[in-house]
C-alpha atoms as a PDB file:
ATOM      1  CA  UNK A   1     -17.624-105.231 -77.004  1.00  0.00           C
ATOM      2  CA  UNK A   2     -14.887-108.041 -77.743  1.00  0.00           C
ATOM      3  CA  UNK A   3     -11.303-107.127 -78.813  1.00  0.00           C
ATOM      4  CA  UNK A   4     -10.732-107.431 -82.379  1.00  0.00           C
ATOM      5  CA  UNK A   5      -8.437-111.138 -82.275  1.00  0.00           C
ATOM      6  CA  UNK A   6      -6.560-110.101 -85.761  1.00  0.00           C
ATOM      7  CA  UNK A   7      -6.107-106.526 -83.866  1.00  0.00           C
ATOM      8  CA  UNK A   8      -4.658-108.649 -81.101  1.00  0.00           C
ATOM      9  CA  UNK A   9      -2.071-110.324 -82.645  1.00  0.00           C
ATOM     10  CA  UNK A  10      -0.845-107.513 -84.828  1.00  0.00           C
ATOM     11  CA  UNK A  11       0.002-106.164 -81.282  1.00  0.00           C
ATOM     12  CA  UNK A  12       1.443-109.001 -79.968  1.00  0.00           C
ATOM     13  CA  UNK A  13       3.356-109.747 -83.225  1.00  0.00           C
ATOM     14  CA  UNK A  14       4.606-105.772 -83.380  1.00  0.00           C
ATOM     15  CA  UNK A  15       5.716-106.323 -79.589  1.00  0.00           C
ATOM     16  CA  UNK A  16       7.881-109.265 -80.705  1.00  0.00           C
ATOM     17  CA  UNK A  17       9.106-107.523 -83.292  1.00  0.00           C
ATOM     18  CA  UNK A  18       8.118-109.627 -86.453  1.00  0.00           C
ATOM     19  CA  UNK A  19       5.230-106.540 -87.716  1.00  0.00           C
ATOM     20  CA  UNK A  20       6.523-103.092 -87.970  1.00  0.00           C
ATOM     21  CA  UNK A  21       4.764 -99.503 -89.113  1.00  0.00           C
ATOM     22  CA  UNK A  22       1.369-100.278 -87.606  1.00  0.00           C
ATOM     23  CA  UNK A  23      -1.453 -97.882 -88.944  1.00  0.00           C
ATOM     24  CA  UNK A  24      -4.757 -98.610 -87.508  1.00  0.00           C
ATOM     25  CA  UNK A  25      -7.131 -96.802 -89.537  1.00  0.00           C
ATOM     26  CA  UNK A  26     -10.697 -95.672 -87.491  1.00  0.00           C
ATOM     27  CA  UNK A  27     -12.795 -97.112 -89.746  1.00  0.00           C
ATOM     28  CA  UNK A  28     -15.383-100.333 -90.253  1.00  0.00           C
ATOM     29  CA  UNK A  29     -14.529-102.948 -90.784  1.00  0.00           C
ATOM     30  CA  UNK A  30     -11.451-102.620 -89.253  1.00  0.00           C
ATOM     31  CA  UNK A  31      -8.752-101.854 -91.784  1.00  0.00           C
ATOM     32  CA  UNK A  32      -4.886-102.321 -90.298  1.00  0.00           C
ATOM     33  CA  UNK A  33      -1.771-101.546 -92.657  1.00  0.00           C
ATOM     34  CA  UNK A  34       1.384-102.642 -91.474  1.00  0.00           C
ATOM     35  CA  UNK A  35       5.432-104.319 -92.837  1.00  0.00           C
ATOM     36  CA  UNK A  36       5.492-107.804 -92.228  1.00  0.00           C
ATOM     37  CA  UNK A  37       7.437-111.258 -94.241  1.00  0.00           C
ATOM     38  CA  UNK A  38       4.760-112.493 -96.484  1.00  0.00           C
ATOM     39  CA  UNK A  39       4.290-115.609 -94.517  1.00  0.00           C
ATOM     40  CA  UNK A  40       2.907-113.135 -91.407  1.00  0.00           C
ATOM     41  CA  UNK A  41       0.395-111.580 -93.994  1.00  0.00           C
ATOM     42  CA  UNK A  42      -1.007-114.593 -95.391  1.00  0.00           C
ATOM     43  CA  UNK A  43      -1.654-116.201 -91.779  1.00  0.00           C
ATOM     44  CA  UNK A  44      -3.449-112.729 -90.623  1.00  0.00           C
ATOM     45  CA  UNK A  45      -5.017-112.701 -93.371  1.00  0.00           C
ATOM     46  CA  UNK A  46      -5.929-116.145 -92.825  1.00  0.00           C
ATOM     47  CA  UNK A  47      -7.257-115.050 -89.207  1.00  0.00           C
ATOM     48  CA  UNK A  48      -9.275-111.943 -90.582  1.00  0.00           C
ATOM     49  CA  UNK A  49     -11.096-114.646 -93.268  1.00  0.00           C
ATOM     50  CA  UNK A  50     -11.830-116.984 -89.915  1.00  0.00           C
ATOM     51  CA  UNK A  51     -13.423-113.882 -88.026  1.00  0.00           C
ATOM     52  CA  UNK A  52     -15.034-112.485 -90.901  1.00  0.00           C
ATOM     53  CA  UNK A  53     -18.033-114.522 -92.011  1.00  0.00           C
ATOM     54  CA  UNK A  54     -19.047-111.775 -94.693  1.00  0.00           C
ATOM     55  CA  UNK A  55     -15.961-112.952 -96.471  1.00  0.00           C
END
């Protein structure tokens, strides 16, 4: 079982500090809430589209 990669980075990106109030909910597919600048959203967004071929 691979890691998640837009699960990754919204741990790497709450560990810098730039995503806040991280709610992983146990569900599938994976659905993550979480405060971020719009221009974070739109690019893990942009990853979840990439790893998502369903989309």
């Amino acid at each position: 079982m691979t890691p998640d990669p837009v699960l990754l980075e919204v741990q790497r990106l709450e560990q810098s500090g730039r995503v806040k109030n991280v709610v992983v909910l146990e569900s599938y597919p994976l659905q993550i809430w979480l405060s971020a600048d719009p221009e974070t959203i739109k690019k893990l967004q942009a990853l979840s589209d990439k790893n998502n071929p369903a989309r």
